[in-house]
Structures are given as C-alpha cells and as structure tokens.
Protein backbone atom coordinates (compact mmCIF):
# COMPACT_ATOMS: atom_id res chain seq x y z
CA UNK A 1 -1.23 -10.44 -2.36
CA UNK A 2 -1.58 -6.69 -3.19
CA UNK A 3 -4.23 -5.34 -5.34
CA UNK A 4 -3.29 -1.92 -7.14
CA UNK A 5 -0.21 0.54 -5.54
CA UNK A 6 -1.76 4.05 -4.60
CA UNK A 7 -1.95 7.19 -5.84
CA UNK A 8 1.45 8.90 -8.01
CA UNK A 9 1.30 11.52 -5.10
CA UNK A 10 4.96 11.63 -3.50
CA UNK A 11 5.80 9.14 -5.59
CA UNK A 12 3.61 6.69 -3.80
CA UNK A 13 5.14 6.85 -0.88
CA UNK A 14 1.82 6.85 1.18
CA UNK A 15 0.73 3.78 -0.44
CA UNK A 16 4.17 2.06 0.13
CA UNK A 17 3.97 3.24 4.24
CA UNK A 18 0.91 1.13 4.52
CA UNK A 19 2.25 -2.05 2.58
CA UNK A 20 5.40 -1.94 4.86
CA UNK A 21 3.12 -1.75 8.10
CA UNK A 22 1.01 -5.21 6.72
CA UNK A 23 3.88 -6.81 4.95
CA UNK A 24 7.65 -6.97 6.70
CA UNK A 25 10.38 -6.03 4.22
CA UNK A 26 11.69 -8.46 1.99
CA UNK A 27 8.82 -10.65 1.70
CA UNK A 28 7.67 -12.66 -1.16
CA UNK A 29 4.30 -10.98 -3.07
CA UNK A 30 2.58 -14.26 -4.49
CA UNK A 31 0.22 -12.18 -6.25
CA UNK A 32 0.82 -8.62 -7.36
CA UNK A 33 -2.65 -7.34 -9.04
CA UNK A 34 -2.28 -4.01 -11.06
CA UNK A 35 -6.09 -3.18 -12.29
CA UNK A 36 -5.38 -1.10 -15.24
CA UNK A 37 -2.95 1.08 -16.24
CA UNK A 38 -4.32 4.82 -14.74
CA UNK A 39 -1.22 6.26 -12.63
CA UNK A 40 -3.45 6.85 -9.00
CA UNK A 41 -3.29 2.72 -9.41
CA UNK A 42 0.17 2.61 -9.99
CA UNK A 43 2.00 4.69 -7.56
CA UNK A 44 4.01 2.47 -5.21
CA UNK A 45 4.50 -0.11 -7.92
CA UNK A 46 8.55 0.43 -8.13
CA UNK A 47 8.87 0.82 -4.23
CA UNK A 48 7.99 -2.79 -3.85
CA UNK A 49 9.35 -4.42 -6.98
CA UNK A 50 12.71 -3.18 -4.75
CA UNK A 51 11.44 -4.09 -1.24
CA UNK A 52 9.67 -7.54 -1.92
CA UNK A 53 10.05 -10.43 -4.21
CA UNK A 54 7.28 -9.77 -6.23
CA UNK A 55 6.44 -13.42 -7.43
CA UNK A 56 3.74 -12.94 -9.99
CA UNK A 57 2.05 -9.77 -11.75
CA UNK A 58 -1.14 -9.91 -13.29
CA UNK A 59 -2.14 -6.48 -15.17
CA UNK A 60 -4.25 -5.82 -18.63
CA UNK A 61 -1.29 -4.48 -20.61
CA UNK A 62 -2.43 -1.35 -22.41
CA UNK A 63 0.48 0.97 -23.33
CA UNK A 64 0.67 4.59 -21.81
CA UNK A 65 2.89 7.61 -21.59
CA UNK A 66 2.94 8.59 -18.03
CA UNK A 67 6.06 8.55 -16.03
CA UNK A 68 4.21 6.51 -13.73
CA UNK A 69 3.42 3.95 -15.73
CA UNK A 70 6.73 4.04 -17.25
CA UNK A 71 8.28 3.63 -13.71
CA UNK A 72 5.98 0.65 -12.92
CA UNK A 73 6.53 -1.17 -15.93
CA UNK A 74 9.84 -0.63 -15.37
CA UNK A 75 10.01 -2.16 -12.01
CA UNK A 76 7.44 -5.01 -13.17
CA UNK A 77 10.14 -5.80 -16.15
CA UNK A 78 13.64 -5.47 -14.43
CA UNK A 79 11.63 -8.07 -11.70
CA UNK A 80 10.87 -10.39 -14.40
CA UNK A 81 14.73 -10.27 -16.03
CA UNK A 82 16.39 -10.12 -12.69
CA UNK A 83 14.34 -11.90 -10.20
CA UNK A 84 12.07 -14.31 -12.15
CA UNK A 85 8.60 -12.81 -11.57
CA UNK A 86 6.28 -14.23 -13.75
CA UNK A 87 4.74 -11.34 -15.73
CA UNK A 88 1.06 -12.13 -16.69
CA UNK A 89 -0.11 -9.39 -19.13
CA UNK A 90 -3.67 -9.67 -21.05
CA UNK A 91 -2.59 -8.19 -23.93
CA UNK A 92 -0.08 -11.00 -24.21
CA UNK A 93 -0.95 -14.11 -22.22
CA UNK A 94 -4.69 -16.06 -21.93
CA UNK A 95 -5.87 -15.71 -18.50
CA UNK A 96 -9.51 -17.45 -18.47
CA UNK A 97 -12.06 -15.64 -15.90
CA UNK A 98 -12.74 -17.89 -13.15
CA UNK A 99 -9.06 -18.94 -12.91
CA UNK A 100 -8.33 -19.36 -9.11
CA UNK A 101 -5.11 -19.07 -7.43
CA UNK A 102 -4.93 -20.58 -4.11
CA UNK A 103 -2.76 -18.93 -1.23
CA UNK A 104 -2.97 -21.47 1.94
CA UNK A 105 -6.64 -21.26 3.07
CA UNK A 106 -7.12 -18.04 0.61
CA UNK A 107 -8.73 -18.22 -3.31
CA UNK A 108 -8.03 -15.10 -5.58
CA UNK A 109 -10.89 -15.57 -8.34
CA UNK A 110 -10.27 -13.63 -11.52
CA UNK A 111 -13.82 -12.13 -12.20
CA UNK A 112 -13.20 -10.33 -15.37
CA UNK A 113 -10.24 -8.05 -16.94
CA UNK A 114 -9.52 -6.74 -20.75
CA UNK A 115 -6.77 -5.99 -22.36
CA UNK A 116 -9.25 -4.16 -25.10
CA UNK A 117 -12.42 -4.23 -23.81
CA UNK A 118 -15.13 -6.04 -26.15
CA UNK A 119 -16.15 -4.23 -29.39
CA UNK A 120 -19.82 -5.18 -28.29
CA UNK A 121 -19.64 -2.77 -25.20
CA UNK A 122 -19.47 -0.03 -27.47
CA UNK A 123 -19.84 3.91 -27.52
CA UNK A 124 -17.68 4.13 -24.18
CA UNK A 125 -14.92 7.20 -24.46
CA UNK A 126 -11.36 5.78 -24.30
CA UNK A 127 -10.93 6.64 -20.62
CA UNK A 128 -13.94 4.11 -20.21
CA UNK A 129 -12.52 1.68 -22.07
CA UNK A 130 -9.23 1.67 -20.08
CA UNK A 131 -11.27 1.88 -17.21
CA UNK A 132 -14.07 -0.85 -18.35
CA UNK A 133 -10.48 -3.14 -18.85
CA UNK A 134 -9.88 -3.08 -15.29
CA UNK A 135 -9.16 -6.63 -13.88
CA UNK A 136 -11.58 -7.59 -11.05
CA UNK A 137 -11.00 -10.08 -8.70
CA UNK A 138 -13.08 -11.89 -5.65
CA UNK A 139 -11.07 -13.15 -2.65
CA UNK A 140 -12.01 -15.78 -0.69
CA UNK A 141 -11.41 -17.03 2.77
CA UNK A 142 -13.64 -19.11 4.30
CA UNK A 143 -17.23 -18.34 4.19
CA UNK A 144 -16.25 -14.68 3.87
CA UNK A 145 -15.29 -13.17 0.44
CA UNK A 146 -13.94 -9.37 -0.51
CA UNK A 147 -14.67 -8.11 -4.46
CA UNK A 148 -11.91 -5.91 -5.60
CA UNK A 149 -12.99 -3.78 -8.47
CA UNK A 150 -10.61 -1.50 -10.41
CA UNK A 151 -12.22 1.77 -11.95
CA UNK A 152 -14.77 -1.27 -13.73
CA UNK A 153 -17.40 1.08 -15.59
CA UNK A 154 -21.10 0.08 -15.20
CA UNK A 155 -22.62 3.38 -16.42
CA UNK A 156 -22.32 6.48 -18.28
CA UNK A 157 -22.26 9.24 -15.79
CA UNK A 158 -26.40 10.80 -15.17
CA UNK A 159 -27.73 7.72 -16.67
CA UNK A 160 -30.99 6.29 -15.23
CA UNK A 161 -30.13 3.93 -12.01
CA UNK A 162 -31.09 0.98 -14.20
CA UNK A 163 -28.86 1.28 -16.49
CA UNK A 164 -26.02 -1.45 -16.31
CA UNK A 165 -23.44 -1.43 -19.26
CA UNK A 166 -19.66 -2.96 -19.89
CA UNK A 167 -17.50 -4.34 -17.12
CA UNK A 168 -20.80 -4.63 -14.65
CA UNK A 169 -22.54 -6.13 -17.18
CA UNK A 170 -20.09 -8.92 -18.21
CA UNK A 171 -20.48 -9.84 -14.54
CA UNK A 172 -23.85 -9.74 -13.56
CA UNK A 173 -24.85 -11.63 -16.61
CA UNK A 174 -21.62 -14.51 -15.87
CA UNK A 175 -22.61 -14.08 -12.41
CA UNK A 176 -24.04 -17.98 -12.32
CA UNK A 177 -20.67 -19.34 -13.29
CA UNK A 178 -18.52 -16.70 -11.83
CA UNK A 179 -19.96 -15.74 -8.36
CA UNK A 180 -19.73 -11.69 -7.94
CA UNK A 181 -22.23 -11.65 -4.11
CA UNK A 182 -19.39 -10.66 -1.73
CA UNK A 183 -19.50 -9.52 1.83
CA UNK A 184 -17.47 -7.08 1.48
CA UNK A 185 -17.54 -4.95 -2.18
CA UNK A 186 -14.31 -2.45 -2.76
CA UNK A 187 -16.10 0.25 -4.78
CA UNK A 188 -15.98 0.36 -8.17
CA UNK A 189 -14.01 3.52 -10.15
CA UNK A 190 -13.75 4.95 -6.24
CA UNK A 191 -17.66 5.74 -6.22
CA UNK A 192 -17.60 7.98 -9.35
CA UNK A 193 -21.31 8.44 -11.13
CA UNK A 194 -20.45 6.01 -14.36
CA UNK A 195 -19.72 3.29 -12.11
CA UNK A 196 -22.15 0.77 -8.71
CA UNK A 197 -25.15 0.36 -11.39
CA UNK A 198 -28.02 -1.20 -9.43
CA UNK A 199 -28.01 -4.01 -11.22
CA UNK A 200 -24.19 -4.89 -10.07
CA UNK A 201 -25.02 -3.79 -6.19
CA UNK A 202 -28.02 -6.39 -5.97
CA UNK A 203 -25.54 -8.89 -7.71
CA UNK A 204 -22.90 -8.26 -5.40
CA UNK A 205 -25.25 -7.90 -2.55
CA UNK A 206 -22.68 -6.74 0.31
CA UNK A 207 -22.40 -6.03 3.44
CA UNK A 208 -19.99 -3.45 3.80
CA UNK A 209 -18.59 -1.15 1.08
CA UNK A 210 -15.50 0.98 0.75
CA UNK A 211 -14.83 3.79 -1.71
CA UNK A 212 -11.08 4.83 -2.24
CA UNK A 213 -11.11 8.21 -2.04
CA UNK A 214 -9.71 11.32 -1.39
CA UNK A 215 -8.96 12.88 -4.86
CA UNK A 216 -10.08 16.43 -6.22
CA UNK A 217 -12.46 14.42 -8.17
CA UNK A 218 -14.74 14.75 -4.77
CA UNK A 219 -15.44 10.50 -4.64
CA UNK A 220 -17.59 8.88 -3.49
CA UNK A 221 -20.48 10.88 -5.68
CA UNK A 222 -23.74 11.17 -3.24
CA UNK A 223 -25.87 10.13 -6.38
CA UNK A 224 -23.52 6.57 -5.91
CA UNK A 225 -23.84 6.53 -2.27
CA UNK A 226 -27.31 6.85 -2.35
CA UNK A 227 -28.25 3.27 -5.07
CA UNK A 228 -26.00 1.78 -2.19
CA UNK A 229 -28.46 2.82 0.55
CA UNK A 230 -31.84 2.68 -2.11
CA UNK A 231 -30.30 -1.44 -1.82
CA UNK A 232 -29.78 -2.48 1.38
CA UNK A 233 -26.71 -1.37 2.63
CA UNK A 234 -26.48 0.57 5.56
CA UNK A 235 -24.63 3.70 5.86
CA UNK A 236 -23.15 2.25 9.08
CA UNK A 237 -21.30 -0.34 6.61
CA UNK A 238 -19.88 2.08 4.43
CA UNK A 239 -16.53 3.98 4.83
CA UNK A 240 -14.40 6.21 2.59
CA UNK A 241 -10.46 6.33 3.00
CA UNK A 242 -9.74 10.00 2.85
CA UNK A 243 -12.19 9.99 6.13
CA UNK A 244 -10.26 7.23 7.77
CA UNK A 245 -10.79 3.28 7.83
CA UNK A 246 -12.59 2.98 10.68
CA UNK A 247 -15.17 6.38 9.82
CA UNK A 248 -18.33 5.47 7.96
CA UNK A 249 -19.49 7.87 4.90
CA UNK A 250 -21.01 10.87 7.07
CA UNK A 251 -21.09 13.56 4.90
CA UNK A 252 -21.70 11.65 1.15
CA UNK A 253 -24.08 14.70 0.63
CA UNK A 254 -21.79 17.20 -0.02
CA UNK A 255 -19.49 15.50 -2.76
C-alpha cells in the first residue's frame, strides 16, 4: 500500500526515490491511497502508475487545474484503461467508512473521506473543504495500528484548543463504531494551526506522532506541537521529516 505521493517538487522525484528503496520495481500496489487532490499529495503519482502495477486507487474525486493533478489523473486513468486498476473515486463510487481491506496479516480501515464535504460542517473556506475531504485511513497489524490523516481539518486556524470542527469531528463523534486510538498518529494537514484539535489527540491517544514537513509554510506550527505535549505525548515520540526520520521535533518553537 502507499498512502499519498510527495510533494510536485522535481516532479516528485524525491517521493518516488523512497518508494523504490521500500518497494522493488515492478511490484503490484494493492492499495494506492491519494488523500485529496492538493498537488504536495500528488507528486510521484505518474512515476509509479509506470513503475508498479498499481492494483486499486482510492481518492475523493474533486476536479482541479493543476498540472499535477492533471498528470496524476492521468496516470491513475491510462492504469485503469491499460492495466485494469480498479479506480475507486468518491465522487463516483459508494465507499462506506469502516470498509476494511485486508492485505495478509494487515487491515486498511477507511475512517472517513468526502468527495464534498457535508453541508452541516459549514462556514469552512474552499481550501478547507478540499482539505476537510481528505480520506483517512487506520492500518492495522497486529496489536499495533498507524492513523494516516490527509490535510483532515479539525479547526479554524487561532481558535480556542477546544474547538473540534469537520473531518475531526466526524471521527471523534463515530469513534465507537470506527476506532480512531492509534499508536502511531501521521499528523493531520502536516501540523498546520486549523488542524490536531484536542479533542481528536485524546481520541487518537498515540504514542508517537509524525508531521510531514518541510514546506515554506514552516509545519509543524509550535501552537500544534504544543496540544500534543499539553496531552500526553512526549516530545521524545515526535519527529518531523524535513529534520530526518529518526530526529525528534527539537526546535517546534521557532516555526
């Protein structure tokens, strides 16, 4: 499985260098899981539709301009006409949440995704609400279980920490039928302000937490970092990727 491509930087080519050190060229993707349709998700999406049989796609289907999106689609498309991929878009096909796919000894829980978001989220701007779309999913192995979560939107950005609104709020409050308490929690929207409400951190509960980042957008936000340490988790158990994958969040202050 793969769960977004990368950032549109070089094409995605620095995504693409890290799937071909996991995954040896040529294999079959069961699961490829594009969050939503922002381009720094997107990047490396034609590079393996060419170097992998992509077997299934799951995405939330909203329509945009960008030539990366373009180029993904693409890729997504021609693997659907040429090599059979089944292409499983929300704004198209029914895809309950809680539908499991199971890989071997692995589950792939679909914990929520939109193709519109619902009207009863309301007053969110419409990068929110292609953000607040974003398909989450919680993968489990075991006793152990990882929650991959998109740019999901749980806040507007400076609102109280008890505020919890939109895709954070779907899942807390179908958290009894749709279990969200992970070990390890891939942050949401890359640890932007508008995103970790408290109310979704106690739900999730982790462990250990991981912010993409590495964009001029200065993620994770220190304001973020901080409701993560304000509920429980230690800063020990939380790393950044522009620092590294095996450097915890030392300087959160200064973003």
């Amino acid at each position: 499985m793969i769960y977004d491509a990368g950032n549109y930087t070089r094409g995605g080519s620095l995504a693409f260098t890290k799937v071909q050190e996991i995954i040896p060229a040529g294999s079959d993707i069961e699961l490829l899981v594009l969050s939503h349709s922002d381009a720094d998700h997107l990047g490396a999406v034609d590079e393996i539709c060419d170097d992998y049989n992509v077997l299934r796609v799951l995405r939330p289907g909203y329509q945009r301009t960008s030539a990366t999106w373009r180029n993904a689609i693409g890729a997504v498309l021609l693997e659907e006409e040429t090599e059979g991929c089944i292409d499983i878009s929300l704004a198209e096909d029914e895809f309950p949440m809680g539908a499991t796919y199971r890989f071997g000894d692995v589950f792939v829980m679909m914990v929520a995704g939109f193709h519109t978001p619902p009207a009863a989220w309301g007053n969110l701007s419409t990068g929110e609400e292609r953000n607040a779309g974003s398909i989450v999913i919680r993968l489990i192995y075991g006793t152990r279980s990882v929650l991959f979560c998109g740019d999901a939107v749980g806040r507007h950005t400076g609102d109280p920490a008890n505020v919890c609104i939109a895709s954070e709020m779907f899942m807390v409050n179908n958290s009894d039928v749709i279990p969200i308490d992970s070990d390890v929690l891939v942050a949401p929207h890359h640890g932007a302000d508008n995103a970790s409400s408290t109310a979704f951190i106690q739900a999730v509960s982790p462990d250990y937490v991981i912010f993409s980042a590495g964009h001029r957008y200065e993620h994770p936000r220190a304001v973020t970092a901080q409701r993560y340490l304000n509920n429980g988790v230690l800063l020990a158990n939380m790393f950044r990727t522009d620092r590294g994958s095996a450097r915890p969040v030392v300087s959160i202050w200064q973003c």
